[in-house]
C-alpha atoms as a PDB file:
ATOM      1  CA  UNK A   1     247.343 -10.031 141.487  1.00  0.00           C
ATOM      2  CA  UNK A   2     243.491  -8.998 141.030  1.00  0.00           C
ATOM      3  CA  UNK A   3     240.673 -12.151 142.036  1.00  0.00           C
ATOM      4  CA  UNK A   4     237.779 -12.245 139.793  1.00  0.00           C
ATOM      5  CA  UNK A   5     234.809 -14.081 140.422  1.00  0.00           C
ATOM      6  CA  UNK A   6     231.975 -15.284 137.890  1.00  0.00           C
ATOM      7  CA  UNK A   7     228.738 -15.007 139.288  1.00  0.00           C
ATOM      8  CA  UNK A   8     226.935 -18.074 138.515  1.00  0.00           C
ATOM      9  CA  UNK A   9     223.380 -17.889 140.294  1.00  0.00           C
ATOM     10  CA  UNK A  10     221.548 -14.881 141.703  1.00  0.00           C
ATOM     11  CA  UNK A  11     218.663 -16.532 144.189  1.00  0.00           C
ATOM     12  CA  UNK A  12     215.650 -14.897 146.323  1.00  0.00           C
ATOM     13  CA  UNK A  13     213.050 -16.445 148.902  1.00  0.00           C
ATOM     14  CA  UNK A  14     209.807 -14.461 149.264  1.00  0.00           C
ATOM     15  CA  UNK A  15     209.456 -16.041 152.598  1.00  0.00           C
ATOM     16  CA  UNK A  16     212.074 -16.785 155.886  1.00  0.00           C
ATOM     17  CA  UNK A  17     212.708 -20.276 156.182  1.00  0.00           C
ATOM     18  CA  UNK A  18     212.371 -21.480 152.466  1.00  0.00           C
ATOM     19  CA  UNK A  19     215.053 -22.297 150.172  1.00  0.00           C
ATOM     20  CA  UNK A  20     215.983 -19.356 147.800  1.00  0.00           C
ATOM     21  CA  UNK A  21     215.261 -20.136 143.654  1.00  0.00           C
ATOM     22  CA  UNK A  22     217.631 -18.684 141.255  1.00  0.00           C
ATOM     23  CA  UNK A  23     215.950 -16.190 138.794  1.00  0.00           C
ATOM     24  CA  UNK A  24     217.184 -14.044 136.276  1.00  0.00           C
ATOM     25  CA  UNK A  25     218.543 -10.880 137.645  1.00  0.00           C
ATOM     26  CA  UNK A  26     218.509  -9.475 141.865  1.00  0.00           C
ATOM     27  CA  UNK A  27     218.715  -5.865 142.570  1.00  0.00           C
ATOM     28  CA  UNK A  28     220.853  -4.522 145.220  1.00  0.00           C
ATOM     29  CA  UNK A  29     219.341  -1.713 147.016  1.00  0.00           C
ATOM     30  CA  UNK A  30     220.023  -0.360 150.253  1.00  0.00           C
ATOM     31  CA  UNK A  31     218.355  -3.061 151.982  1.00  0.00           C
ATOM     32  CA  UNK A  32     219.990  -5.929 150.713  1.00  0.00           C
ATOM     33  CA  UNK A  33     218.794  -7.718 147.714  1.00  0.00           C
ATOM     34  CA  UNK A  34     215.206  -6.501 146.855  1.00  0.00           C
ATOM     35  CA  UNK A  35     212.568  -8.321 147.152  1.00  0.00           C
ATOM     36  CA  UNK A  36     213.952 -11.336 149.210  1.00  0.00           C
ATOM     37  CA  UNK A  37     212.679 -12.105 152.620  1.00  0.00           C
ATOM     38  CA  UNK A  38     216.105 -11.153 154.149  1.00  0.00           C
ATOM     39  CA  UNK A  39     216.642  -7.676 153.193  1.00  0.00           C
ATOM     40  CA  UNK A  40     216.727  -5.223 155.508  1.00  0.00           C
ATOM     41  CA  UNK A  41     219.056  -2.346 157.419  1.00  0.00           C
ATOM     42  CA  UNK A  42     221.634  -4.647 158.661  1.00  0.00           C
ATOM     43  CA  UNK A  43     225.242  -6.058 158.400  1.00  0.00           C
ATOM     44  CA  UNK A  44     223.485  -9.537 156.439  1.00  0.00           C
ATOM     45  CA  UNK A  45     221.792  -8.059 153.455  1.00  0.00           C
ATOM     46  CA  UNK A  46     223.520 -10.253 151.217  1.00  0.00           C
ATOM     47  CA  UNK A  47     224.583 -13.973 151.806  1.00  0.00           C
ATOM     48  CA  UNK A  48     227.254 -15.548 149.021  1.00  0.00           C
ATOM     49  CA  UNK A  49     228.484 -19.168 149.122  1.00  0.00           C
ATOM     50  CA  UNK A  50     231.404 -19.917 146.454  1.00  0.00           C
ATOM     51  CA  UNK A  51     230.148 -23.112 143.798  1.00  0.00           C
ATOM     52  CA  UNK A  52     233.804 -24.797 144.572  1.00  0.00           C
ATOM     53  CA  UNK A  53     232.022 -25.011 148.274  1.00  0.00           C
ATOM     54  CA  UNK A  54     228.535 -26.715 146.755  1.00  0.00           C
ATOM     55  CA  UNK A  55     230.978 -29.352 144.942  1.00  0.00           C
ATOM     56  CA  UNK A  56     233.150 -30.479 147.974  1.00  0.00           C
ATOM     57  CA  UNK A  57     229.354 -30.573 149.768  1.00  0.00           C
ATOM     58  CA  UNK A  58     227.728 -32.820 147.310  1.00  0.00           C
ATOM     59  CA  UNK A  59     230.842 -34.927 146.946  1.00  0.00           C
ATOM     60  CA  UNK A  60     230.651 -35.207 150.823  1.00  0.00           C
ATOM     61  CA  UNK A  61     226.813 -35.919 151.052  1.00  0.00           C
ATOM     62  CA  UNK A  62     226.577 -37.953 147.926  1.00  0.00           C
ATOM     63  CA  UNK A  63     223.569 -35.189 146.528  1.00  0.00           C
ATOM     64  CA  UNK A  64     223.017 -33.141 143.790  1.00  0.00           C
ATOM     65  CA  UNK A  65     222.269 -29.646 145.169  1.00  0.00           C
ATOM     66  CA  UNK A  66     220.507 -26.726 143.384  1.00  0.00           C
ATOM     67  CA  UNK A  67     221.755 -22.845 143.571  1.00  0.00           C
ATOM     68  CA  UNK A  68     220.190 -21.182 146.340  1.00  0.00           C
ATOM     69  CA  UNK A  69     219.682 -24.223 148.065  1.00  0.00           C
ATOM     70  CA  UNK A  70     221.977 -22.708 151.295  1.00  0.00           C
ATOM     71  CA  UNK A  71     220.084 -19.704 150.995  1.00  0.00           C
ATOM     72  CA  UNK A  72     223.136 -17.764 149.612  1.00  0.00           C
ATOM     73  CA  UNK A  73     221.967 -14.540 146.952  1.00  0.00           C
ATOM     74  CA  UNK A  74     224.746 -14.693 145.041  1.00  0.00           C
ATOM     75  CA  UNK A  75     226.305 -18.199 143.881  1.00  0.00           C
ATOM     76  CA  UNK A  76     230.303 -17.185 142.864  1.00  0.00           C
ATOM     77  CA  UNK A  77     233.218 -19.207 141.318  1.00  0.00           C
ATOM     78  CA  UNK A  78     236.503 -18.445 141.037  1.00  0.00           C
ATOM     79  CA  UNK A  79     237.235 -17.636 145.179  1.00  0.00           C
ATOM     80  CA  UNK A  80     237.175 -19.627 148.068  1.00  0.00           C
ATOM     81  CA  UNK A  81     234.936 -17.058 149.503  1.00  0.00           C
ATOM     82  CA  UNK A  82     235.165 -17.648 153.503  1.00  0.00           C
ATOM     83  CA  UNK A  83     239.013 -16.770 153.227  1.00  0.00           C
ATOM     84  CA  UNK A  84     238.299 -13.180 152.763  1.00  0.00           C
ATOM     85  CA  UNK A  85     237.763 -10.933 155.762  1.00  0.00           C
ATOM     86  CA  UNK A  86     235.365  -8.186 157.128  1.00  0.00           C
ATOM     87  CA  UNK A  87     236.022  -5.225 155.298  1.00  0.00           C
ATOM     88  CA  UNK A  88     237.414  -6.502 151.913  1.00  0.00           C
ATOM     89  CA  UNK A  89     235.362  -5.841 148.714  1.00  0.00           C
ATOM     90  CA  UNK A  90     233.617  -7.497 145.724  1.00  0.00           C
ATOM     91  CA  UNK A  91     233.070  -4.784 142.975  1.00  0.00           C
ATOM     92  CA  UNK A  92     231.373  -5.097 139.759  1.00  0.00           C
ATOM     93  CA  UNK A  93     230.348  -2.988 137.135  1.00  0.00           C
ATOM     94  CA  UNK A  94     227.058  -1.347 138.729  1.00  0.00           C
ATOM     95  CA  UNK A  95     227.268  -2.974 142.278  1.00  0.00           C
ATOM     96  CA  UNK A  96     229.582  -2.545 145.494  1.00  0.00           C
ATOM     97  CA  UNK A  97     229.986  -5.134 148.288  1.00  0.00           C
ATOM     98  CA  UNK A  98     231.510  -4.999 151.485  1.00  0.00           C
ATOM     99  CA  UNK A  99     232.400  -8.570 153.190  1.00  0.00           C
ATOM    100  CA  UNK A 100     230.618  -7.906 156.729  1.00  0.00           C
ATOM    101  CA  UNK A 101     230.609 -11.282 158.282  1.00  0.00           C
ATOM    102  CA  UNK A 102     232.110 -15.445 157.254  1.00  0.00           C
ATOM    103  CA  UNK A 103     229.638 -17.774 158.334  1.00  0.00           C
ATOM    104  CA  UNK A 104     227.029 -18.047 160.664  1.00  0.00           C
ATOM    105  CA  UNK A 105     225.137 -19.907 163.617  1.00  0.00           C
ATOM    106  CA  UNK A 106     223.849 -22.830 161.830  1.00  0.00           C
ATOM    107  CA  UNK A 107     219.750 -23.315 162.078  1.00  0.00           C
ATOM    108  CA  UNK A 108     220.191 -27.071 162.776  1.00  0.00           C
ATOM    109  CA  UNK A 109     216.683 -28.872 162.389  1.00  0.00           C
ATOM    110  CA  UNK A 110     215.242 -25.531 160.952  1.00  0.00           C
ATOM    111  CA  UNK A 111     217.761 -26.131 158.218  1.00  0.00           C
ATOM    112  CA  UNK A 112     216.549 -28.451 155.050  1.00  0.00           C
ATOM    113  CA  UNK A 113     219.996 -29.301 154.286  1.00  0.00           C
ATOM    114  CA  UNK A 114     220.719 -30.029 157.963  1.00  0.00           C
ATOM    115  CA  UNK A 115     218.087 -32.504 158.195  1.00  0.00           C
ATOM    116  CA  UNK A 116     218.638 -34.735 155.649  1.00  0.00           C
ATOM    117  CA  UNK A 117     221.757 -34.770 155.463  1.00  0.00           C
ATOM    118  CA  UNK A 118     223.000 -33.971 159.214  1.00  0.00           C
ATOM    119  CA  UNK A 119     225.286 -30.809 158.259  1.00  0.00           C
ATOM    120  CA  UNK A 120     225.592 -27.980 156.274  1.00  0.00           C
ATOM    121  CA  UNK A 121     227.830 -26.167 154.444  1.00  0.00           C
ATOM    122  CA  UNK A 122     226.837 -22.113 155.092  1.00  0.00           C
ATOM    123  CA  UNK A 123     227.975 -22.285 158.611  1.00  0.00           C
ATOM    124  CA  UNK A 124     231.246 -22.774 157.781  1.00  0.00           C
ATOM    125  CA  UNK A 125     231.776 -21.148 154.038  1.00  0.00           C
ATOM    126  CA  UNK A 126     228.951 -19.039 153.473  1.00  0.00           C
ATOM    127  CA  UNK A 127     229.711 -15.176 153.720  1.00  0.00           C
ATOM    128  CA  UNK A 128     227.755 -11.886 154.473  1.00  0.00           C
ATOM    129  CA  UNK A 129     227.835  -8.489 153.277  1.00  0.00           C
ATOM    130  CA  UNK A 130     226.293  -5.234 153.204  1.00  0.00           C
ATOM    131  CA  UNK A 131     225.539  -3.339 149.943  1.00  0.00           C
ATOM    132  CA  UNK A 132     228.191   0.099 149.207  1.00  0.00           C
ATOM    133  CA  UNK A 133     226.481   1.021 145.841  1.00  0.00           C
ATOM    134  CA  UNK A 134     223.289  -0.533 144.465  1.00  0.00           C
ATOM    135  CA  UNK A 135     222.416  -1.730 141.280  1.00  0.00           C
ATOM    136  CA  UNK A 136     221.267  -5.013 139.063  1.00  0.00           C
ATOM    137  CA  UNK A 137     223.520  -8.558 138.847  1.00  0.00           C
ATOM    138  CA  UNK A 138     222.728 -10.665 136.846  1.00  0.00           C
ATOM    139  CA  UNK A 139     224.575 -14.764 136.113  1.00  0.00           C
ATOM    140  CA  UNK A 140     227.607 -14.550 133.771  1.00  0.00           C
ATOM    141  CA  UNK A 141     228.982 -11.163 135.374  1.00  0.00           C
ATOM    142  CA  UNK A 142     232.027 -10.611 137.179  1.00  0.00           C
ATOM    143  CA  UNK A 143     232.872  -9.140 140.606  1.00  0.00           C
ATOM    144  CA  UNK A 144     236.772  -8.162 141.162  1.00  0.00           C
ATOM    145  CA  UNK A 145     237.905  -8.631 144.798  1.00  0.00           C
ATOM    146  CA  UNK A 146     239.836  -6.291 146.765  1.00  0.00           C
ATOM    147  CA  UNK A 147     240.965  -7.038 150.304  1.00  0.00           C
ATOM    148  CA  UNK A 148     241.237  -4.746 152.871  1.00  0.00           C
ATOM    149  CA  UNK A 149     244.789  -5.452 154.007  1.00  0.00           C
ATOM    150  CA  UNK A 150     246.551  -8.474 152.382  1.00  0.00           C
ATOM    151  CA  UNK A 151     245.893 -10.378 148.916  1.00  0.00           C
ATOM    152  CA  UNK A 152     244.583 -14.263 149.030  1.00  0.00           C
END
């Protein structure tokens, strides 16, 4: 059976160590999403955290939390995104993904999140990828998922 996701928020920082802001539309080039502080030629261009993730954090933390907020690009629903693998795909209509990497070393006090609340949720959920074919995403449109080897 085919996945679908619904992207919900597309986010940038112009700067390292800032929360991301959604805005209306990211570009994916082949550095990563363009304009944001993170792009670049490596495995990480692109960060994506799933919204069902967000919910079980704020209902953990007691706190309303704002797209972007864990520094992920792309905010998806419809996938529990850190059970896919290296390898597997998110395809949309102009844009290719390739999963690269689920989770990452957690920033600790250099994280906002971390700090005030004393954990975050990236770490954990939060995947990576790298960019097969470029183009615009914008909220509302839909990636389908294809895994490597097995389906979720």
């Amino acid at each position: 059976m085919q996945k679908t996701l619904k992207v919900i928020s597309v986010n940038i920082s112009e700067q390292k160590g800032t929360v991301k802001h959604p805005v209306a539309e990211i570009v994916l080039g082949d550095k990563g999403v363009e304009g944001d502080a993170h792009a670049g030629k490596w495995h990480r261009q692109v960060s994506m955290l799933g919204v069902e993730s967000i919910l079980r954090f704020e209902k953990q933390s007691g706190r309303k939390l704002q797209y972007g907020e864990f520094a992920e690009n792309i905010t998806t629903q419809g996938l529990e995104l850190y059970a896919t693998h290296p390898g597997d795909r998110f395809v949309g209509d102009e844009v290719e993904l390739e999963v690269t990497q689920i989770g990452k070393k957690c920033h600790g006090t250099a994280c906002a999140i971390f700090v005030e609340v004393g954990d975050c949720v990236m770490p954990r959920e939060g995947i990576f990828c790298k960019v097969i074919k470029g183009g615009k995403l914008v909220p509302g449109m839909e990636l389908k998922y294809y895994p490597k080897s097995k389906e979720l």
